[in-house]
N, C-alpha and C. Protein backbone atom coordinates (compact mmCIF):
# COMPACT_ATOMS: atom_id res chain seq x y z
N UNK A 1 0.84 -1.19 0.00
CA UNK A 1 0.00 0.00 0.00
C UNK A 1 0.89 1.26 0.00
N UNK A 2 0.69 2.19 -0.89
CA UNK A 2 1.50 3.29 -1.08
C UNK A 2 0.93 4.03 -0.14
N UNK A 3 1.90 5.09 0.14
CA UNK A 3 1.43 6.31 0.85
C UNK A 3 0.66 7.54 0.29
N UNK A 4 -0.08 7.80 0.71
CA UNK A 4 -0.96 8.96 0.42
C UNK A 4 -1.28 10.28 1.60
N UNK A 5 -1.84 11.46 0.69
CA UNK A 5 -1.54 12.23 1.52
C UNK A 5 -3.17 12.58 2.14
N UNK A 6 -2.92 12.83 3.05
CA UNK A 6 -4.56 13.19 3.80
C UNK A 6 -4.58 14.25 4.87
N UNK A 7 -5.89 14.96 4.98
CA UNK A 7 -5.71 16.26 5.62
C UNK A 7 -6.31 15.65 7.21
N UNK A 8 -5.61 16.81 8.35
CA UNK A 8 -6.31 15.67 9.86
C UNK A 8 -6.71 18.01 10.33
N UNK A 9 -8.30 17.96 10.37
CA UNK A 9 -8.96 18.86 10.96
C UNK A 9 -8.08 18.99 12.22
N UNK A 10 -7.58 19.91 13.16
CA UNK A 10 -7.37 20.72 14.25
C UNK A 10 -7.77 21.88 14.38
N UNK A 11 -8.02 21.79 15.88
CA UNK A 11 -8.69 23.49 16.95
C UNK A 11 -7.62 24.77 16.06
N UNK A 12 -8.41 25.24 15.32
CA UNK A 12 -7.83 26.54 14.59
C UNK A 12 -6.62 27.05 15.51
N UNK A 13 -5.36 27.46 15.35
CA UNK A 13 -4.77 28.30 15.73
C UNK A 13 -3.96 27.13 16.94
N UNK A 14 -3.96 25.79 17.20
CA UNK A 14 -3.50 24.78 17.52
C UNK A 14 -2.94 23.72 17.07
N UNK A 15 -2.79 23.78 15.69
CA UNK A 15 -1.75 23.33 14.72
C UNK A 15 -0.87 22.91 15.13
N UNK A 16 0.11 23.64 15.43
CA UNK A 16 1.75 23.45 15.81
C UNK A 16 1.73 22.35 17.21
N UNK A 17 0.66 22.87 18.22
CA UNK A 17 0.18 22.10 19.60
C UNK A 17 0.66 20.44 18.94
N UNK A 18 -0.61 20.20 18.11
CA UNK A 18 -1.15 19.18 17.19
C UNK A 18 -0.22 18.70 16.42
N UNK A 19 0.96 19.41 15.66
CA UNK A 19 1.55 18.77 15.12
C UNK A 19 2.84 17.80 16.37
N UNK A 20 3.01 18.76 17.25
CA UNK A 20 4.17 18.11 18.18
C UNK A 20 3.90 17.08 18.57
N UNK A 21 2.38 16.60 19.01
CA UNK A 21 1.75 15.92 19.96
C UNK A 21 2.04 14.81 19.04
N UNK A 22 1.42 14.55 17.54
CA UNK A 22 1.19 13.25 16.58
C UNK A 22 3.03 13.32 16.47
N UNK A 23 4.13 14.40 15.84
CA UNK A 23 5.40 13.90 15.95
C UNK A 23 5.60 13.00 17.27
N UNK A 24 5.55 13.34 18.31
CA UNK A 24 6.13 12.60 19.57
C UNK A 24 5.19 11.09 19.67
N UNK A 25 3.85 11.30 19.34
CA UNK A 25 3.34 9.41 18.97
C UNK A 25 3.91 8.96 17.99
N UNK A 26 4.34 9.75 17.06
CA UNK A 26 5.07 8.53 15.88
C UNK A 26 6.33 7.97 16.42
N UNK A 27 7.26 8.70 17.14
CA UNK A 27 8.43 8.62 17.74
C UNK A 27 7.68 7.88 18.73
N UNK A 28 7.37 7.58 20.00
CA UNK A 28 6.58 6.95 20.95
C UNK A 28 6.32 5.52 19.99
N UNK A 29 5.69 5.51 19.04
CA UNK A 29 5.05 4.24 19.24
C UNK A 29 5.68 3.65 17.46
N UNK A 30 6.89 4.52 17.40
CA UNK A 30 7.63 3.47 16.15
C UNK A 30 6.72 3.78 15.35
N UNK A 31 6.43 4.59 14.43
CA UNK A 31 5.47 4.45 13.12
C UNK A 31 5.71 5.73 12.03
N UNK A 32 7.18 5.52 12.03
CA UNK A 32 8.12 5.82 11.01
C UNK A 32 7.87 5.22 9.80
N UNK A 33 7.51 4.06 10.01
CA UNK A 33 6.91 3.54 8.25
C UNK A 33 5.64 4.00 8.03
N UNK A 34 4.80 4.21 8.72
CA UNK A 34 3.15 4.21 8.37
C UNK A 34 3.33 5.71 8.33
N UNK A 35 3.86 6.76 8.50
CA UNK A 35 3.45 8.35 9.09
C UNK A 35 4.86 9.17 8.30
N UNK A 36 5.08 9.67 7.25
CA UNK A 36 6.62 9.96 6.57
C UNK A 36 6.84 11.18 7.19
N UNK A 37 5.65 12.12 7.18
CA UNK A 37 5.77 13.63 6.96
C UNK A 37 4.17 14.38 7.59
N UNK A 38 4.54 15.53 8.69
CA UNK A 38 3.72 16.02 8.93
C UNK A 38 3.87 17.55 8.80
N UNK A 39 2.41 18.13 7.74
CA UNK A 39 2.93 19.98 7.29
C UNK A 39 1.70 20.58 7.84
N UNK A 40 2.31 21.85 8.41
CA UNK A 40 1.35 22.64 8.52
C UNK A 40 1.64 23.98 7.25
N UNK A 41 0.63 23.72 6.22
CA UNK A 41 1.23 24.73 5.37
C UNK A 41 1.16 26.04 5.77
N UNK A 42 2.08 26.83 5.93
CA UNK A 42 2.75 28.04 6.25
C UNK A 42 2.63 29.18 5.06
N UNK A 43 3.28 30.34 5.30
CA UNK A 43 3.68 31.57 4.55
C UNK A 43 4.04 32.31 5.03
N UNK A 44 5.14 33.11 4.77
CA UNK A 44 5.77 34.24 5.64
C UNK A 44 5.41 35.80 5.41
N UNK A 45 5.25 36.44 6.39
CA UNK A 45 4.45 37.87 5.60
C UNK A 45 5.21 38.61 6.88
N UNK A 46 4.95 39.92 6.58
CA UNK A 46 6.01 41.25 7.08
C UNK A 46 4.63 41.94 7.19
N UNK A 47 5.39 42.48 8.82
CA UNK A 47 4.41 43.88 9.35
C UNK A 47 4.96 45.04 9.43
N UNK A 48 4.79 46.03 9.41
CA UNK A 48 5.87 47.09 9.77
C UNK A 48 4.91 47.62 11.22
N UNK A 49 5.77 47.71 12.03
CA UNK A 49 5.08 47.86 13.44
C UNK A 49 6.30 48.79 13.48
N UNK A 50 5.74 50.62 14.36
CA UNK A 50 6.76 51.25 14.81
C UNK A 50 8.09 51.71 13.40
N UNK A 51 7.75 51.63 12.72
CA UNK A 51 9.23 51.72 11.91
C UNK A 51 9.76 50.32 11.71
N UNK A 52 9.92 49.25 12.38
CA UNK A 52 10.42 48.29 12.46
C UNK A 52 9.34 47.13 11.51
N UNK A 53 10.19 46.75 10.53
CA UNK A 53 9.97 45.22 9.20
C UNK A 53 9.77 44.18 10.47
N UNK A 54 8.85 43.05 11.13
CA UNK A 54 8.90 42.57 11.38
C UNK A 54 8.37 41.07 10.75
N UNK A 55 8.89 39.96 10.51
CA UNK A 55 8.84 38.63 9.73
C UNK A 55 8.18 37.88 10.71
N UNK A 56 7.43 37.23 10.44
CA UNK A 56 6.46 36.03 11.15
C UNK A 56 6.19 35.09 10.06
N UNK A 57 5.80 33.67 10.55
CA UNK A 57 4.92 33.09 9.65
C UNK A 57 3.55 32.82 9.93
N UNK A 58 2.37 32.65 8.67
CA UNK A 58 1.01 32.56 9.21
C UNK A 58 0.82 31.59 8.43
N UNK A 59 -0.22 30.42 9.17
CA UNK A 59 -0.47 29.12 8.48
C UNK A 59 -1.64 29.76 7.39
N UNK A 60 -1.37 29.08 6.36
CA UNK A 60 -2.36 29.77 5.24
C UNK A 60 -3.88 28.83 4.83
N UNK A 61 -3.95 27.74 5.91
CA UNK A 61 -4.50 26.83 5.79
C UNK A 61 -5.32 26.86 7.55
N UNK A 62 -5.77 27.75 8.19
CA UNK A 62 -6.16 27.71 9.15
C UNK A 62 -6.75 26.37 9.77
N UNK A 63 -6.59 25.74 10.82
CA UNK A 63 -7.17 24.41 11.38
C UNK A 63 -7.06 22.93 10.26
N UNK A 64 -6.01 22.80 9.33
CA UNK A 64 -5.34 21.84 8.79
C UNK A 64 -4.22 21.36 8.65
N UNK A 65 -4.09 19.89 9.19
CA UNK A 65 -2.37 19.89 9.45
C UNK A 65 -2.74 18.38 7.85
N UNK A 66 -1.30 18.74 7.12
CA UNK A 66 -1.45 17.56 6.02
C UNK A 66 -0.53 16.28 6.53
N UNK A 67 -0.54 15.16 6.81
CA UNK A 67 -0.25 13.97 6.66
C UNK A 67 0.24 13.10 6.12
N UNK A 68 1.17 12.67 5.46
CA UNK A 68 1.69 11.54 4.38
C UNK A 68 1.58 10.74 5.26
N UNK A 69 0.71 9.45 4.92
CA UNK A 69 0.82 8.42 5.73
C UNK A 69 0.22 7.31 4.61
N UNK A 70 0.28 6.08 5.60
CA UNK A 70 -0.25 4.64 4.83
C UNK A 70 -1.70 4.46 5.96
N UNK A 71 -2.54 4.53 5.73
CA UNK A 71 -3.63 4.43 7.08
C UNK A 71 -3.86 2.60 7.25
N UNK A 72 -2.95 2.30 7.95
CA UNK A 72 -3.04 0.97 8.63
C UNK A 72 -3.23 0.71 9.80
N UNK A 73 -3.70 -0.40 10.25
CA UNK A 73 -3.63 -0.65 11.45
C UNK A 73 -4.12 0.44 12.53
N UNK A 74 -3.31 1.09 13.46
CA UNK A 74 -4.02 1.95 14.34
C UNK A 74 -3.75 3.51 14.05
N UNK A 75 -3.25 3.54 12.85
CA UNK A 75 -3.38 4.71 12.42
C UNK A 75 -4.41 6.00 12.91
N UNK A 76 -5.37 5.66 12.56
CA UNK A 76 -6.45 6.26 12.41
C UNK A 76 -6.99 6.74 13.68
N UNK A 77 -7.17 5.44 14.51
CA UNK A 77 -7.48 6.22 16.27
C UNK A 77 -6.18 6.75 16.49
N UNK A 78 -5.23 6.41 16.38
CA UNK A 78 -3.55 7.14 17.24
C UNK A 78 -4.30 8.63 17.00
N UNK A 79 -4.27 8.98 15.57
CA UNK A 79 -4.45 10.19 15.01
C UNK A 79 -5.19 11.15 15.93
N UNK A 80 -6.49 9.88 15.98
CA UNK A 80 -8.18 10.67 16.86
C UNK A 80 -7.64 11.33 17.63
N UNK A 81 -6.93 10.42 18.64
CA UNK A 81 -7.03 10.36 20.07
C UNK A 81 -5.56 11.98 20.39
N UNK A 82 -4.76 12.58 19.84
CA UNK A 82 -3.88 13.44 20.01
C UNK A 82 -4.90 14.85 20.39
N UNK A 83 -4.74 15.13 21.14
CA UNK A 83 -5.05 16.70 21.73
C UNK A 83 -5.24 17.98 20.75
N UNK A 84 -6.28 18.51 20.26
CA UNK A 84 -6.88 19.49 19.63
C UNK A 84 -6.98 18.96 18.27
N UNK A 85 -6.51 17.59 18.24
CA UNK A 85 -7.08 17.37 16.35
C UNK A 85 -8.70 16.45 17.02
N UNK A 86 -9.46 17.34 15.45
CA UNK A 86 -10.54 16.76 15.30
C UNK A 86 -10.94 15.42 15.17
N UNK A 87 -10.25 15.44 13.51
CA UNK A 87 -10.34 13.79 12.52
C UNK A 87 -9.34 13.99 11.35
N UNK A 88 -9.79 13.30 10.64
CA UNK A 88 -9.76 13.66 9.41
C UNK A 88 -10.64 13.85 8.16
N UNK A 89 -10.41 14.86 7.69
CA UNK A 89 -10.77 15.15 6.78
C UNK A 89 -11.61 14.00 5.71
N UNK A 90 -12.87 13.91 5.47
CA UNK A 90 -13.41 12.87 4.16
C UNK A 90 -14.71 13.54 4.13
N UNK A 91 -15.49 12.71 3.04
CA UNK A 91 -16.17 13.18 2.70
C UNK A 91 -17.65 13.13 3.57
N UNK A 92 -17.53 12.45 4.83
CA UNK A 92 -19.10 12.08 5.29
C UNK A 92 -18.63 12.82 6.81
N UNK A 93 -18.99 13.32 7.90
CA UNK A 93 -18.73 13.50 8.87
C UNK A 93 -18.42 12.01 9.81
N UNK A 94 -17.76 11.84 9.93
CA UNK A 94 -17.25 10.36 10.99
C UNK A 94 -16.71 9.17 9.30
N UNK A 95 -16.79 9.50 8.18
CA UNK A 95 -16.61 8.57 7.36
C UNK A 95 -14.84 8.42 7.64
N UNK A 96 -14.51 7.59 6.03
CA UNK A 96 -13.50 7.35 6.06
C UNK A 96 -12.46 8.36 5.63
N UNK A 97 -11.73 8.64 5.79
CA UNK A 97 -10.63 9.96 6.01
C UNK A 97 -10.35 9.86 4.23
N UNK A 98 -10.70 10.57 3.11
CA UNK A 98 -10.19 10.92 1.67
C UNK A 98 -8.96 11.28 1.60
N UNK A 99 -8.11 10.53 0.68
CA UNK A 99 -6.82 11.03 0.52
C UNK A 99 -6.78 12.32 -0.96
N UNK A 100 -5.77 13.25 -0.60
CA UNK A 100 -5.93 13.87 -1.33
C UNK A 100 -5.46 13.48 -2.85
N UNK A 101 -6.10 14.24 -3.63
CA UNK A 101 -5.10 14.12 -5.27
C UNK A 101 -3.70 14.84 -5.34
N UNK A 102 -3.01 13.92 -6.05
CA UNK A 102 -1.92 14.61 -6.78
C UNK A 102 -1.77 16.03 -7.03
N UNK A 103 -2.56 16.28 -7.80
CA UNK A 103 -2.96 17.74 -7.93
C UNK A 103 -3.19 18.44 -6.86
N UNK A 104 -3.92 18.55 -5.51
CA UNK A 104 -4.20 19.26 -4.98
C UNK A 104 -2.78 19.11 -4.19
N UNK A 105 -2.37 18.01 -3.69
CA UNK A 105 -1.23 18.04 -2.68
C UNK A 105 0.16 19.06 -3.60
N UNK A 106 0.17 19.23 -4.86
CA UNK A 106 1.56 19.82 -5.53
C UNK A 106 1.05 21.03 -5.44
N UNK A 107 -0.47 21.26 -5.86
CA UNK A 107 -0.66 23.06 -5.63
C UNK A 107 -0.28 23.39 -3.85
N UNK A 108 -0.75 22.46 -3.07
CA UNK A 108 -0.81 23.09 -1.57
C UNK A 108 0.89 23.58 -1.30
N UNK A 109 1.59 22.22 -1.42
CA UNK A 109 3.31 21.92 -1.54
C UNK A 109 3.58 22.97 -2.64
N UNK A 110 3.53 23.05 -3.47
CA UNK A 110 4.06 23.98 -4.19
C UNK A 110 3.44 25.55 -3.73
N UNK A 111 2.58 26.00 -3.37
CA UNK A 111 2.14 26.91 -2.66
C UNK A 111 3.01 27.26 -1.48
N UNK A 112 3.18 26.40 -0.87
CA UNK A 112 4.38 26.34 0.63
C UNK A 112 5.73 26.97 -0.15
N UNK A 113 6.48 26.15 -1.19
CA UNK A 113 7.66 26.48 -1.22
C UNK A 113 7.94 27.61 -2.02
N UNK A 114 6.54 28.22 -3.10
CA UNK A 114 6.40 29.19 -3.62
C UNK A 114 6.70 30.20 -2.40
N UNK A 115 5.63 30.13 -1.59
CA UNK A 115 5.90 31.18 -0.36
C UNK A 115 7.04 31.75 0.20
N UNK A 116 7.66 30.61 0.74
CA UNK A 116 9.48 30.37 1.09
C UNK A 116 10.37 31.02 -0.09
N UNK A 117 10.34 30.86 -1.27
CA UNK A 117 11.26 31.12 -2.28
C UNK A 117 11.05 32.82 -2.56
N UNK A 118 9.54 33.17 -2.64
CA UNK A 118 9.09 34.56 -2.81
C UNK A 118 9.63 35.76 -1.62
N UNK A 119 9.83 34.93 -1.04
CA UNK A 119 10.12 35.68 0.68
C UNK A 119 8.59 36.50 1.41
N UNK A 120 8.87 38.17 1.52
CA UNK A 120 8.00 38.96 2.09
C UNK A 120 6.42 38.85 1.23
N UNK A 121 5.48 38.75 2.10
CA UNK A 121 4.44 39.17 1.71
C UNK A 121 4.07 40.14 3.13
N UNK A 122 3.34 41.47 2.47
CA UNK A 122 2.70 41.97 3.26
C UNK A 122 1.35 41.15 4.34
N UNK A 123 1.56 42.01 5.35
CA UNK A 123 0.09 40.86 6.23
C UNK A 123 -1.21 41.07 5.37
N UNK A 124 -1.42 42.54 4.90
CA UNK A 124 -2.38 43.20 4.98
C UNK A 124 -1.97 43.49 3.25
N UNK A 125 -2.51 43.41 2.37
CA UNK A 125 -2.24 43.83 1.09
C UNK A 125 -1.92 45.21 0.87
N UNK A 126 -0.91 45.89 0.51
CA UNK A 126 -1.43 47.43 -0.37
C UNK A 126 -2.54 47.82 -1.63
N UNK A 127 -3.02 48.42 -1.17
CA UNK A 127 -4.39 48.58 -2.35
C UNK A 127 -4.33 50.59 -2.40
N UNK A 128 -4.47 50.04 -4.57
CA UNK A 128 -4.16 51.79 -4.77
C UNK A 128 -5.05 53.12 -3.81
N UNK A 129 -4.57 53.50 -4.22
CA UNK A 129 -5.29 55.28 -3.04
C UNK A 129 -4.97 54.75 -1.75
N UNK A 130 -4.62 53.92 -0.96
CA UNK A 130 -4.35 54.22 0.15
C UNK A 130 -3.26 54.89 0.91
N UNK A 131 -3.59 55.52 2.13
CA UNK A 131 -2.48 56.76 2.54
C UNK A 131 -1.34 55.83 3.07
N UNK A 132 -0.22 56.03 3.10
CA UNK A 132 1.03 55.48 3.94
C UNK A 132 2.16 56.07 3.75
N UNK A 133 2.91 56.05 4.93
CA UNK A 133 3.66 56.64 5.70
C UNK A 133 4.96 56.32 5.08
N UNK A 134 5.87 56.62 4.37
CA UNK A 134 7.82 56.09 4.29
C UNK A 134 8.41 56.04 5.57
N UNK A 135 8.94 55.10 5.89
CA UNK A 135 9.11 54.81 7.12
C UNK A 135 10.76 54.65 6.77
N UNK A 136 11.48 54.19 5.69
CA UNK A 136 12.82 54.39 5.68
C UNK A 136 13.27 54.41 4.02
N UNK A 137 14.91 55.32 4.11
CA UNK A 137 15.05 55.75 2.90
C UNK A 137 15.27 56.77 3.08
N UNK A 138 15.98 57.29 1.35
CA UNK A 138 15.81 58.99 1.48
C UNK A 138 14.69 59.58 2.30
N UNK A 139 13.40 59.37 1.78
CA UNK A 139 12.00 59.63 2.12
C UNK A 139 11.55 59.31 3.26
N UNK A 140 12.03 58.97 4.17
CA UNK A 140 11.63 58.61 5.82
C UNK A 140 11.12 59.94 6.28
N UNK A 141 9.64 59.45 6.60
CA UNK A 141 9.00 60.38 6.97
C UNK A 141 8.35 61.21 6.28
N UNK A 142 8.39 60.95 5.00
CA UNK A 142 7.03 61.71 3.90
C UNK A 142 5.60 60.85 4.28
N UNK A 143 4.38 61.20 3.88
CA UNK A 143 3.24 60.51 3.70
C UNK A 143 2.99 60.35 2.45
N UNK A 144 2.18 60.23 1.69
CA UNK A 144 1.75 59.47 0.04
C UNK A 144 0.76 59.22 0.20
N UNK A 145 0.69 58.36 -1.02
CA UNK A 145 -0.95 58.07 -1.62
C UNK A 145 -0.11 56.63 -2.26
N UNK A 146 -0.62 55.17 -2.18
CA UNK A 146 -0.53 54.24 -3.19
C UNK A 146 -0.95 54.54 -4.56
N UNK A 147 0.06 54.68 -5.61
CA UNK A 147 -0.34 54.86 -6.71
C UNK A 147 -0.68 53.48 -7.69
N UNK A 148 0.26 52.92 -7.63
CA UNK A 148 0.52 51.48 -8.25
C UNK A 148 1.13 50.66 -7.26
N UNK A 149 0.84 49.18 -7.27
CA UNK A 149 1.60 47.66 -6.75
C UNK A 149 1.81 47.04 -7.55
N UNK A 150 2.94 46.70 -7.18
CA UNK A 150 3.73 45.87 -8.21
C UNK A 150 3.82 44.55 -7.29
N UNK A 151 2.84 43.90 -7.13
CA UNK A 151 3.08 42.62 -6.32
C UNK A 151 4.04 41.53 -6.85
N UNK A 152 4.34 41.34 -8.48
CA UNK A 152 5.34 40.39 -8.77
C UNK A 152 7.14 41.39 -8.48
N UNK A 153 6.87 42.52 -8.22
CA UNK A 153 8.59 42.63 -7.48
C UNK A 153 8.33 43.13 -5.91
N UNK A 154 7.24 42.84 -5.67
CA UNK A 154 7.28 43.70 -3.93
C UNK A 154 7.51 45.35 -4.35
N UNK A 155 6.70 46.05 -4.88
CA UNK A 155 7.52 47.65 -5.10
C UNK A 155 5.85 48.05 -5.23
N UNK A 156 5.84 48.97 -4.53
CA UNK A 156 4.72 50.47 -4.83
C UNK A 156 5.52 51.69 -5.23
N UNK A 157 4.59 52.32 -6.18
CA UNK A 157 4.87 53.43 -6.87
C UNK A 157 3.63 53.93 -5.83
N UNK A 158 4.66 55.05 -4.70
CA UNK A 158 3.98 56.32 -3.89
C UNK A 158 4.08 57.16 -4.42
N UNK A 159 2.85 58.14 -4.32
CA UNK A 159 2.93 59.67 -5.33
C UNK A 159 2.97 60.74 -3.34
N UNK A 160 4.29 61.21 -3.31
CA UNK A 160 4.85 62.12 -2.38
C UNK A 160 4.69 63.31 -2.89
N UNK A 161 4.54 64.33 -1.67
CA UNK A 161 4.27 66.30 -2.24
C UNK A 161 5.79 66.18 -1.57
N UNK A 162 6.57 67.15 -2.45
CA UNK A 162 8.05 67.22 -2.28
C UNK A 162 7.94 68.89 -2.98
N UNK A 163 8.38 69.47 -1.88
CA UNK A 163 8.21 71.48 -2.62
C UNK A 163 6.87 71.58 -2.93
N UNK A 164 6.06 70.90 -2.34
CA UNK A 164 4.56 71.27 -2.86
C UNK A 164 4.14 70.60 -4.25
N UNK A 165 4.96 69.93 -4.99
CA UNK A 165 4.61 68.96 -6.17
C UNK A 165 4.66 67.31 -6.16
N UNK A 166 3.71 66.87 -6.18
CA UNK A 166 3.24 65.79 -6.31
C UNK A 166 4.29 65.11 -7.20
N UNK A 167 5.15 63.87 -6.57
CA UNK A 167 6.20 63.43 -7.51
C UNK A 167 6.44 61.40 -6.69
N UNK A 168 6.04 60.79 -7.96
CA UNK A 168 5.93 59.89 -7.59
C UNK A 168 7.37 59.03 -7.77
N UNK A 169 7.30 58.16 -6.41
CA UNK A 169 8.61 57.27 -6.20
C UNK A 169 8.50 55.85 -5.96
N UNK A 170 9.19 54.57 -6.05
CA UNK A 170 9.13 53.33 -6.04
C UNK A 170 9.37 53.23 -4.97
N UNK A 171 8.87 52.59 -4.23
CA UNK A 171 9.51 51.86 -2.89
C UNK A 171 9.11 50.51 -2.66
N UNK A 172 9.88 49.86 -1.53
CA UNK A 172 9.71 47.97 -1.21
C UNK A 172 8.68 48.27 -0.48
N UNK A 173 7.87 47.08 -0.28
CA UNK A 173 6.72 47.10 0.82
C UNK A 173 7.71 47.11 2.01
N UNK A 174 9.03 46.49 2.72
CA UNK A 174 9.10 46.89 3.90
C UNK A 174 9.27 48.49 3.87
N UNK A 175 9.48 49.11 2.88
CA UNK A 175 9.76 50.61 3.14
C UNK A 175 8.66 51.78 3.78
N UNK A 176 7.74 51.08 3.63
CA UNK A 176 6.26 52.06 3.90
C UNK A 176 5.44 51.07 4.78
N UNK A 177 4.79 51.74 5.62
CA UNK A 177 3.51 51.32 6.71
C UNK A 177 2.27 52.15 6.29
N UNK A 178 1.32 51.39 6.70
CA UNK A 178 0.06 51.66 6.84
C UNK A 178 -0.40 53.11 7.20
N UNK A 179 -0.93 54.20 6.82
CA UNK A 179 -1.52 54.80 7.81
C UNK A 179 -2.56 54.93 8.34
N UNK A 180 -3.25 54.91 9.28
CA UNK A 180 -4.69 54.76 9.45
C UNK A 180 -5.07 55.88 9.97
């Protein structure tokens, strides 16, 4: 029986809890062959808090941890029985746990390492006309207007009053914050 990949429901925002708990039963109870790989798919995004770029990651998959496993034997209750996971994932409520397709597992996985390779994403998108602040740079400390996003290089074109004329400049998303 090959391995397949399958999604196991967890208490939103208890993921990581959930993932330690099923790592330490696989280790605990030997099931290194039945269990390969456990993901919580991730993404990394940037806040600017204070002046300061700060990096976090946010699961982009809220209350789903993914699974490579072979579902044998006691698979399935081990799984139940771990602290803040639900089940798994299928198609009937209490049915049998659906493994995912090919397809969906390379978009999710490839989504993950897309993320990783892309680096910064903002938390909060930039969207045109909105006001924000240059927070570093020549321009530290002008305000603006979003003119354009350039989401495939990370760059907004801010339109800044400089001598009283409206003159627009490129900057990185860590370069500018929000203003509210």
């Amino acid at each position: 029986m090959a391995k397949e990949w399958y999604v196991i429901r967890a208490i939103s925002g208890k993921e990581k809890k959930a993932k330690q708990y099923l790592e330490s039963e696989i280790e605990r109870l030997n099931l290194h062959e039945q269990i390969s790989q456990v993901i919580i798919p991730t993404e990394k995004v940037f806040e600017m808090r204070n002046g300061k770029k700060k990096l976090r990651e946010r699961t982009f998959l809220p209350g789903y941890i993914l699974v490579e496993c072979e579902l044998v034997g006691e698979i399935i209750p081990v799984v139940k029985e771990i602290p803040n996971v639900i089940g798994f994932l299928g198609e009937t409520k209490g049915g049998d746990p659906v493994p995912l397709r090919q397809a969906e597992v390379n978009q999710i996985l490839g989504k993950v390492d897309e993320m990783n390779e892309m680096g910064e994403m903002p938390e909060e998108p930039f969207i045109q006309g909105e006001p924000v602040k240059v927070m570093a740079g020549p321009f530290n400390g002008f305000s603006g207007v979003v003119d354009e996003v350039y989401e495939d290089r990370k760059k907004l074109k801010v339109v800044v009053k400089i001598f009283g004329r409206n003159t627009p400049i490129e900057l990185g998303y860590f370069q500018v914050e929000k203003e509210y």
